[in-house]
Protein backbone atom coordinates (compact mmCIF):
# COMPACT_ATOMS: atom_id res chain seq x y z
CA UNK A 1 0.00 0.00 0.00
CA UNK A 2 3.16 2.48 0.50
CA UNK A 3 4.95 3.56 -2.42
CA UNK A 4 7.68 6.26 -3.89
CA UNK A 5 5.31 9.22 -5.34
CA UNK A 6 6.29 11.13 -7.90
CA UNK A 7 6.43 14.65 -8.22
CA UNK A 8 3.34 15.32 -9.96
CA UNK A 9 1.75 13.12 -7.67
CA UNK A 10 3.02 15.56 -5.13
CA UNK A 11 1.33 18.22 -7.12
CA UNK A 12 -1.78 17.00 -7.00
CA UNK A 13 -1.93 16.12 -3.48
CA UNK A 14 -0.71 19.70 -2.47
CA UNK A 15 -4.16 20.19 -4.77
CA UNK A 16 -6.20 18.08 -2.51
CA UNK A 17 -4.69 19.52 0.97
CA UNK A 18 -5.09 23.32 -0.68
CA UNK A 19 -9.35 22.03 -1.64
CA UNK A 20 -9.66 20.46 2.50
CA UNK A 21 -8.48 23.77 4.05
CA UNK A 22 -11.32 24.77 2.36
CA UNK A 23 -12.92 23.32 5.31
CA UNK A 24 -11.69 25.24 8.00
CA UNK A 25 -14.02 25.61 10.53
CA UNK A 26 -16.84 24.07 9.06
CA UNK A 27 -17.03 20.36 8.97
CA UNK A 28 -16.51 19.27 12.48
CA UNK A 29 -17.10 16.62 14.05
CA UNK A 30 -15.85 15.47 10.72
CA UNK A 31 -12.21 15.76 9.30
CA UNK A 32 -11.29 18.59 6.32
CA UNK A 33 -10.58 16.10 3.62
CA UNK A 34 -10.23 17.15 -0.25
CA UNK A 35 -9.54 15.51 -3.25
CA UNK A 36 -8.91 15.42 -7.00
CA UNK A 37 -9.71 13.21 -9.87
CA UNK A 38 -6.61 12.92 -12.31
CA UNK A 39 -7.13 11.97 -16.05
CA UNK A 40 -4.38 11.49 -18.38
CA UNK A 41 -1.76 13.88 -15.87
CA UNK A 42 -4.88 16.63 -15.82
CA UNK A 43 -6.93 17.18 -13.23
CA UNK A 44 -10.97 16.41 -14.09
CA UNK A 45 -12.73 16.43 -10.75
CA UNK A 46 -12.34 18.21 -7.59
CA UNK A 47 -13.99 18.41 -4.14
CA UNK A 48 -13.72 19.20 -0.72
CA UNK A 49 -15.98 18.16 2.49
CA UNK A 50 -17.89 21.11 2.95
CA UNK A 51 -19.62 19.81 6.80
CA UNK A 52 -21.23 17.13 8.46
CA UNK A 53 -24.02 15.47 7.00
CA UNK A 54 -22.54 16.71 3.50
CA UNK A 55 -20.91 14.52 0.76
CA UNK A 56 -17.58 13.92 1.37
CA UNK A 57 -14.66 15.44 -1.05
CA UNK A 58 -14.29 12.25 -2.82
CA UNK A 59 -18.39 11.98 -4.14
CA UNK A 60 -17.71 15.96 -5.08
CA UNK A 61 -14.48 14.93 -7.10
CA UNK A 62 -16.43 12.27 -8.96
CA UNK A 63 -19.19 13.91 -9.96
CA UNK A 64 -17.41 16.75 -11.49
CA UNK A 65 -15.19 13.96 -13.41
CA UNK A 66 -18.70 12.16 -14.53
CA UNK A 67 -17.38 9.87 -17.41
CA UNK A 68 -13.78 10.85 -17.13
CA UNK A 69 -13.46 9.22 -13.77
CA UNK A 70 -13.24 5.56 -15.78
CA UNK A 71 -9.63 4.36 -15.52
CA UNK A 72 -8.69 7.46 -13.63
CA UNK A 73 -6.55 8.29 -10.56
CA UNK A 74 -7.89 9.45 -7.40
CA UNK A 75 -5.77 11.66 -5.19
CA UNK A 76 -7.12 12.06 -1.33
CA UNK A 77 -5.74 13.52 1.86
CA UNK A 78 -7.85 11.06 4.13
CA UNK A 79 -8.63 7.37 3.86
CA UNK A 80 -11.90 6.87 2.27
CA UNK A 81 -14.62 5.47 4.57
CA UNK A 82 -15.98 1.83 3.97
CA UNK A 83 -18.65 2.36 6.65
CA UNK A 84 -22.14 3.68 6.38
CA UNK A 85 -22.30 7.04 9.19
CA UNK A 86 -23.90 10.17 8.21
CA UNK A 87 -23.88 9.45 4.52
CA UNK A 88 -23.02 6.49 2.03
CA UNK A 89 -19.31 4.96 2.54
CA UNK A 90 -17.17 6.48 -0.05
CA UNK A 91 -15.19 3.03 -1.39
CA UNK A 92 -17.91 1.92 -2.87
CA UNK A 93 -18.75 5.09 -5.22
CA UNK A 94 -14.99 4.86 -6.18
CA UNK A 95 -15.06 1.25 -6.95
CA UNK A 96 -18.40 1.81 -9.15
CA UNK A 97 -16.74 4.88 -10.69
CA UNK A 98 -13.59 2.84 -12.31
CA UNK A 99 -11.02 4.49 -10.62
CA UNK A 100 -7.71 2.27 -11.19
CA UNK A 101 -5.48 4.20 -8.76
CA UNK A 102 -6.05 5.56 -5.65
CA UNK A 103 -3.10 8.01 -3.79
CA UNK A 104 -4.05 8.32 0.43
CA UNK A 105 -2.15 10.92 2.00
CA UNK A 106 -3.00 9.60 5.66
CA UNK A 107 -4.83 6.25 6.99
CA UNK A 108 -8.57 7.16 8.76
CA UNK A 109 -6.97 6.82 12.16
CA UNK A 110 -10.85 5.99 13.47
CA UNK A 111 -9.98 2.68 15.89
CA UNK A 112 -12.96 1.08 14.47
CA UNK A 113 -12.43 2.00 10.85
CA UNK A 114 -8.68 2.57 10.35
CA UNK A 115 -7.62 0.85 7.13
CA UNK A 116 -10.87 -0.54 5.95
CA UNK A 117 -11.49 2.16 3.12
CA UNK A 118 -8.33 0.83 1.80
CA UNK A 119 -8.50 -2.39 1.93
CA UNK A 120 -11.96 -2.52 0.33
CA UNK A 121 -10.64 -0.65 -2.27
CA UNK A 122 -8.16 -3.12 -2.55
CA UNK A 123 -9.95 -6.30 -2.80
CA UNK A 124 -11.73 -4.61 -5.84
CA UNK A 125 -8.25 -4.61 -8.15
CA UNK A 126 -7.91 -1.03 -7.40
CA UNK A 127 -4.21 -0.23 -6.83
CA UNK A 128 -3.70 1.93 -3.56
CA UNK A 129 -0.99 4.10 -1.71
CA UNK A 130 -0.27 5.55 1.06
CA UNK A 131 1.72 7.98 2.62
CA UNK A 132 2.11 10.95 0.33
CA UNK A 133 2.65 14.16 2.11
CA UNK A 134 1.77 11.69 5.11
CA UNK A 135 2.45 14.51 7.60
CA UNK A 136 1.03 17.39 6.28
CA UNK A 137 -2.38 15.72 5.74
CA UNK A 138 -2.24 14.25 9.93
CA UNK A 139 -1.74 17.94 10.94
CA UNK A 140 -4.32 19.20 9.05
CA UNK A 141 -6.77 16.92 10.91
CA UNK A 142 -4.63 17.54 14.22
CA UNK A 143 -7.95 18.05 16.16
CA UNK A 144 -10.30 15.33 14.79
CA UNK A 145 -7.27 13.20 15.51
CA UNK A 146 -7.35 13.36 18.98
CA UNK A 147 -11.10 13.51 19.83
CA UNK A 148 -12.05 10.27 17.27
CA UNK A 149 -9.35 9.06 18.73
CA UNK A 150 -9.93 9.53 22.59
CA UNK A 151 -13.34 11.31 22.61
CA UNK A 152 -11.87 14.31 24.25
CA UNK A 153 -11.36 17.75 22.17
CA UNK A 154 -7.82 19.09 21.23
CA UNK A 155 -6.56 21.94 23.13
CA UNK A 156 -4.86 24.93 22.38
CA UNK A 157 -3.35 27.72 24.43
CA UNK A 158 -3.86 31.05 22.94
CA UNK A 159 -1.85 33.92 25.38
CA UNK A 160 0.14 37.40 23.94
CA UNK A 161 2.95 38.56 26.00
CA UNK A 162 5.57 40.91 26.10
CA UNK A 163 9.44 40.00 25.58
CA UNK A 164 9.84 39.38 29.34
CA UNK A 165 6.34 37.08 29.38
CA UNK A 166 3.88 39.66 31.07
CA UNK A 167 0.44 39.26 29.94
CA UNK A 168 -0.50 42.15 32.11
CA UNK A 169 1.14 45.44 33.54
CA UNK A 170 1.49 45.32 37.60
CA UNK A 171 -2.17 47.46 37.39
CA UNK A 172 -3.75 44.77 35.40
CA UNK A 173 -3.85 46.97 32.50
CA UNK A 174 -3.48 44.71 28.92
CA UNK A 175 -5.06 45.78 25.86
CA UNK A 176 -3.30 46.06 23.46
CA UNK A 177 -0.24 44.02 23.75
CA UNK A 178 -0.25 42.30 20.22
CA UNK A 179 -0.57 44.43 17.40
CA UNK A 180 -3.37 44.49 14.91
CA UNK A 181 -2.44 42.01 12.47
CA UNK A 182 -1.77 39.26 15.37
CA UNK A 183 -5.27 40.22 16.58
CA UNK A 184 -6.68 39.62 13.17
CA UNK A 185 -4.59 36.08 13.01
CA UNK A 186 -6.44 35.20 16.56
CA UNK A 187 -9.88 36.10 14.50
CA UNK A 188 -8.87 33.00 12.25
CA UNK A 189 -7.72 30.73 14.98
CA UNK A 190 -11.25 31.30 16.60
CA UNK A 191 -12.79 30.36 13.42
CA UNK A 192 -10.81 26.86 13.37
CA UNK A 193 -12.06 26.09 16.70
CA UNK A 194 -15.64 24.29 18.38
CA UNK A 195 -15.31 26.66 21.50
CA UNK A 196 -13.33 29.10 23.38
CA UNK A 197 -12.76 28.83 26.64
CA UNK A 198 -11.87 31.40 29.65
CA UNK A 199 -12.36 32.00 33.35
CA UNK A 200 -14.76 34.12 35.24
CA UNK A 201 -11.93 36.42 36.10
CA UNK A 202 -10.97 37.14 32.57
CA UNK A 203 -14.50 37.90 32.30
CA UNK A 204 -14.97 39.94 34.92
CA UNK A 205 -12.22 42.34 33.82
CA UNK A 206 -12.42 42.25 30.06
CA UNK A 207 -16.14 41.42 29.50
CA UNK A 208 -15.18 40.05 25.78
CA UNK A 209 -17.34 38.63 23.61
CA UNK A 210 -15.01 35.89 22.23
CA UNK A 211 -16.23 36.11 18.63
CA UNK A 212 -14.37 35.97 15.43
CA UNK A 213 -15.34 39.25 14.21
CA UNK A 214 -13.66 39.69 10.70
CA UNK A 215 -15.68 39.85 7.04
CA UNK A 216 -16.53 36.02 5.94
CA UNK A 217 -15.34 34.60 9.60
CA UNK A 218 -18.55 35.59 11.74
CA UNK A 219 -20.35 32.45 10.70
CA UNK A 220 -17.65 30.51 12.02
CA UNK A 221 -17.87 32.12 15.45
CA UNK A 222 -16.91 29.30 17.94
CA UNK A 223 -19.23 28.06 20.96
CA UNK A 224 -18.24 30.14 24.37
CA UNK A 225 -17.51 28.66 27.55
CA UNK A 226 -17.30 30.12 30.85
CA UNK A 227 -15.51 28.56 33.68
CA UNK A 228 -17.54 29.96 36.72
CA UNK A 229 -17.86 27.77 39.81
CA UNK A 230 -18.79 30.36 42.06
CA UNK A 231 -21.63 31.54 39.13
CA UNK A 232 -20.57 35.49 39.54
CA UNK A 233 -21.23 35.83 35.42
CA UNK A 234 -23.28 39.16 35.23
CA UNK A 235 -26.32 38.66 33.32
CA UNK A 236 -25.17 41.67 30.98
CA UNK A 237 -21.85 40.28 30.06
CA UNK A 238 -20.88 40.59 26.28
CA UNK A 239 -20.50 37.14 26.25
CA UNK A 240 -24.21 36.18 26.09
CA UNK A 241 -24.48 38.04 22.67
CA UNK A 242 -27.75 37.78 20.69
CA UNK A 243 -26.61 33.86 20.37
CA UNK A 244 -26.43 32.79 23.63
CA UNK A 245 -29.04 30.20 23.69
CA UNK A 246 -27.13 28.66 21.00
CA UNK A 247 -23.95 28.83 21.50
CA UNK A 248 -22.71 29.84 25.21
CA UNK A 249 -21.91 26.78 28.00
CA UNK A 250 -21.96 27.86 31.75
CA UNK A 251 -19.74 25.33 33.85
CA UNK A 252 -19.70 25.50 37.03
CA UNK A 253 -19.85 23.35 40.50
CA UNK A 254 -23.34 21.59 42.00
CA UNK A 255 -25.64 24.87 43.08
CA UNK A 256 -29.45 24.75 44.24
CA UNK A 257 -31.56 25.32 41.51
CA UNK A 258 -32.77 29.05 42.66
CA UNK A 259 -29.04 30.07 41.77
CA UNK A 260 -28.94 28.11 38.30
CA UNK A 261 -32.51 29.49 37.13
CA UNK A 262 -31.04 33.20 36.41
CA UNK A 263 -28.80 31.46 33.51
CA UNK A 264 -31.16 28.96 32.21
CA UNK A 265 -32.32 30.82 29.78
CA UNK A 266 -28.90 32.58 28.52
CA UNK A 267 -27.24 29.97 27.69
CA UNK A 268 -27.52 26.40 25.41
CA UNK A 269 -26.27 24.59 28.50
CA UNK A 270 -25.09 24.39 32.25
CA UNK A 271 -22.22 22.11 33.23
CA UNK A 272 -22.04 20.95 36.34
CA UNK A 273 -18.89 19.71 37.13
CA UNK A 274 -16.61 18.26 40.21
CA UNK A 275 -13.72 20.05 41.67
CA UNK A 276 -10.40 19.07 42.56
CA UNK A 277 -8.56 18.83 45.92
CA UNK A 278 -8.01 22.86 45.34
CA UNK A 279 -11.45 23.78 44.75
CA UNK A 280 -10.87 24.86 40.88
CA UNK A 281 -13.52 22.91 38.48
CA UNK A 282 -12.27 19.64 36.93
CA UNK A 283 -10.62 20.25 33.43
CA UNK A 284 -10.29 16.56 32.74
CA UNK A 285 -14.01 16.52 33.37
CA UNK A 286 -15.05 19.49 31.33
CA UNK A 287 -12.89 17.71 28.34
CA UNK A 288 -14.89 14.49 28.60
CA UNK A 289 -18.59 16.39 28.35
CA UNK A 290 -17.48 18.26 25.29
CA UNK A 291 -16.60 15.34 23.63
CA UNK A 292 -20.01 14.01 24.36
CA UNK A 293 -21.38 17.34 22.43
CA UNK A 294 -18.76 16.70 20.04
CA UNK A 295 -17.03 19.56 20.52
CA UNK A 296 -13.71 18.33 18.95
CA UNK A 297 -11.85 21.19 19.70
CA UNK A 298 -11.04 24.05 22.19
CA UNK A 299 -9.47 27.31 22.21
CA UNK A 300 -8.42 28.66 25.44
CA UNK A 301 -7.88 32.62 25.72
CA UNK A 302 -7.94 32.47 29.71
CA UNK A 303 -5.69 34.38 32.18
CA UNK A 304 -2.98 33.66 34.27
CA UNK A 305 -4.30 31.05 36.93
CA UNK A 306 -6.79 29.24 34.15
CA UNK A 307 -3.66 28.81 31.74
CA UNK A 308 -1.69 27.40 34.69
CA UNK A 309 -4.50 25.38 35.99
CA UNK A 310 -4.86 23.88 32.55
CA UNK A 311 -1.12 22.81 32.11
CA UNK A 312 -1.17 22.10 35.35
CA UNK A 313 -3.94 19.64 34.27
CA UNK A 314 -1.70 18.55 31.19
CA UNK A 315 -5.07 19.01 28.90
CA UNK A 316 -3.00 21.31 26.62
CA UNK A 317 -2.33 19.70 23.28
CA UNK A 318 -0.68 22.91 21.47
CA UNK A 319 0.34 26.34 22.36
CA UNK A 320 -0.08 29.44 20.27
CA UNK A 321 2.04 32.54 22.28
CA UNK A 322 2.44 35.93 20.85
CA UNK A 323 5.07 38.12 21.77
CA UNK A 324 5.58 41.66 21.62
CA UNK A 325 8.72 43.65 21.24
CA UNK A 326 8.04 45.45 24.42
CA UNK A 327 8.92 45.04 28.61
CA UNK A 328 6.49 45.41 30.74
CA UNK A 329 8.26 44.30 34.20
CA UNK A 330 6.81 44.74 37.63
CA UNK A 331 7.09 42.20 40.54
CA UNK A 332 3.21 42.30 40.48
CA UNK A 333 2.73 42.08 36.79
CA UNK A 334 1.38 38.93 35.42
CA UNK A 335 2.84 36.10 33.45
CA UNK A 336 1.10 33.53 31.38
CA UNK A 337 1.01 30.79 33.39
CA UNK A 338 0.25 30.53 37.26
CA UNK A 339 -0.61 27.46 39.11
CA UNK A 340 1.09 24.82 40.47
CA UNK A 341 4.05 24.17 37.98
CA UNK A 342 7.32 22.34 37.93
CA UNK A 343 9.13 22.10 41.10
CA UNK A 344 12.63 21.64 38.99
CA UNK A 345 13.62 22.15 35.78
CA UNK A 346 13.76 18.61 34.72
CA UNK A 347 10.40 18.75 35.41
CA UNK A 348 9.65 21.51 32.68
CA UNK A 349 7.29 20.51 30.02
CA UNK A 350 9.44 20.34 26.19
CA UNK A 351 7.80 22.21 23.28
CA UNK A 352 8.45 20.35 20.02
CA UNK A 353 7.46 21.40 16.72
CA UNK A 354 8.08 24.77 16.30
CA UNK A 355 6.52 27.33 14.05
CA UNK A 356 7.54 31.16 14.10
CA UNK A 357 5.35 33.81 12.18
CA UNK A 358 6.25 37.34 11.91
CA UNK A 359 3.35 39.77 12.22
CA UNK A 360 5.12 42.62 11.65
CA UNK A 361 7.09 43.56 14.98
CA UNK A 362 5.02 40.82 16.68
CA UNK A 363 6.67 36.99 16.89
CA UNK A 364 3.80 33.88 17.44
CA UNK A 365 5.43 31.02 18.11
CA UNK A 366 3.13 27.53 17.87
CA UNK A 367 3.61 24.35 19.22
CA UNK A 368 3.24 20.94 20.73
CA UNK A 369 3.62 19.72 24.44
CA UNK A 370 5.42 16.79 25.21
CA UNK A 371 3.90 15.35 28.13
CA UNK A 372 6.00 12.24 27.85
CA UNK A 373 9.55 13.75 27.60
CA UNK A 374 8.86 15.12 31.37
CA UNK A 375 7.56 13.34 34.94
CA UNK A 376 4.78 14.80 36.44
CA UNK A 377 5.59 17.40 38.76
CA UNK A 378 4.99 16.09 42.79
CA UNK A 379 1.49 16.90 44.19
């Protein structure tokens, strides 16, 4: 099923991943997936999973082929599905099409599908490989990854800091440390996400609205979710919106009803959830009923003690810091992350994977925790 590609092979599977970003913020639960029909070294079909419920990229790609699809090559950045879910499985439309060649960039990584789609496709003469521009298509399905995977959602970390890692002057006083094209970068990162997430003290002092508030993103706006055990959310906050029914989550810690009935009708949901041996709500928790909602994904724009709570927590799958070419100082100015932390530095949690973007002045570096390079730190 592996193979050496060629470079026009590589060509049109840069084709397919450029079609599935297409995607972005739109088809979850399900992956971004695209693909393109190939006849005679031109491209005849193309598609790209437009949501759940939808066609998937490969039906798209056919369809525009029609007749040309006969003998054809099929290029695809995601396993096709064998199985019958939302709509009909994929394999079998390509088998009935007469492709003759079909080019995976990634297996489905599904536990109860994985491999399947190819091996159906397989069994019907079809000649299939795998592997091409293997780890571009994975990251472009990071998220999905981990929650069809696990059930729980993937997380990123989303703080802006000065040079010396201040997210706040010793006043409290932060807006704006990024510049304006950062700010318009964390519009789009929004827009990738299920749901933001921040604490009732960021609330409290910034009242945000946690949109993503930039032409042709607002659609995408993410669900909001407030961390509140202590339910001090004023009924006025931005954060309710006109949408709030639909799209904000309340979690907080077991209260009588008479306290509860204020936000019933504010939000889509209450969480209740358990708290720890320090009183904060249960992240671990929190991860497990989003996944039920299948909420694959989570963006959290919290302060100081949520950001170290959630390391702290090791529920962080990816970090996203921007830093600006300023000092802030100040033995009471904050940094990014409170909590409990590391006790030594072997204990410090490796970031692997980096990415650095220039936003003008501004640096945002991105990337991965690696839980397993480090021991937990000592209760």
């Amino acid at each position: 099923m592996s193979s050496s590609f060629s470079l026009t092979d590589t060509i049109f599977m840069q084709e397919a991943l450029k079609l599935a970003r297409r995607g972005l913020g739109k088809t979850s639960p399900n992956p971004m997936v695209g693909a393109v029909v190939v006849r005679d070294g031109e491209i005849v079909g193309r598609g790209w999973h437009p949501g759940a419920g939808q066609p998937h990229a490969e039906i798209f790609a056919l369809k525009e082929a029609g007749d040309l699809a006969l003998d054809a090559e099929l290029f695809v950045t995601l396993e096709p599905c064998n199985h019958e879910g939302r709509t009909p499985p994929c394999s079998e439309a390509i088998i009935r099409a007469g492709i003759r060649r079909v080019v995976i960039g990634t297996t489905d990584p599904n536990p109860g599908v994985v491999g399947r789609g190819a091996e159906r496709l397989e069994e019907a003469g079809i000649r299939v490989e795998t592997g091409l521009l293997g780890e571009e298509c994975r990251r472009l399905n990071e998220t999905w990854n981990k929650y069809i995977t696990t059930g729980m959602p993937f997380v990123t970390l989303k703080a802006a800091a000065s040079l010396d890692g201040r997210i706040a002057t010793r006043t409290g006083h932060s807006q704006w440390i990024s510049n304006e094209k950062s700010r318009h970068y964390v519009h789009q990162i929004r827009a990738a996400h299920d749901a933001i997430l921040i604490g009732i003290g960021t609330l409290l002092k910034d009242n945000p609205r946690l949109t993503a508030r930039r032409p042709g993103l607002e659609p995408l706006s993410p669900y909001r979710i407030v961390l509140d055990s202590l339910l001090r959310t004023p009924l006025d906050s931005n954060i309710f919106g006109r949408d709030g029914r639909e799209k904000m989550f309340l979690a907080t810690r077991r209260h009588e009803e008479k306290k509860l009935a204020p936000y019933r009708d504010r939000v889509r949901e209450i969480l209740t959830l358990p708290t720890n041996d320090l009183g904060q709500l249960d992240f671990p928790a929190l991860l497990r009923e989003l996944g039920r909602r299948e909420i694959t994904s989570v963006l959290i724009e919290g302060g100081s003690e949520i950001n170290g709570s959630a390391l702290d927590n090791r529920i962080i799958d990816k970090i996203c810091f921007f830093y600006a070419p300023i000092l802030i100082g100040g033995r009471g100015s904050l940094g990014m992350l409170s909590g409990r932390g590391a006790e030594s530095i072997d204990q410090a949690l490796p970031v692997r994977d980096i990415t650095i973007r220039h936003f003008d002045n501004d640096l945002c570096l991105e990337g991965y925790i690696d839980y397993g390079a480090s021991p937990s730190p000592a209760a």
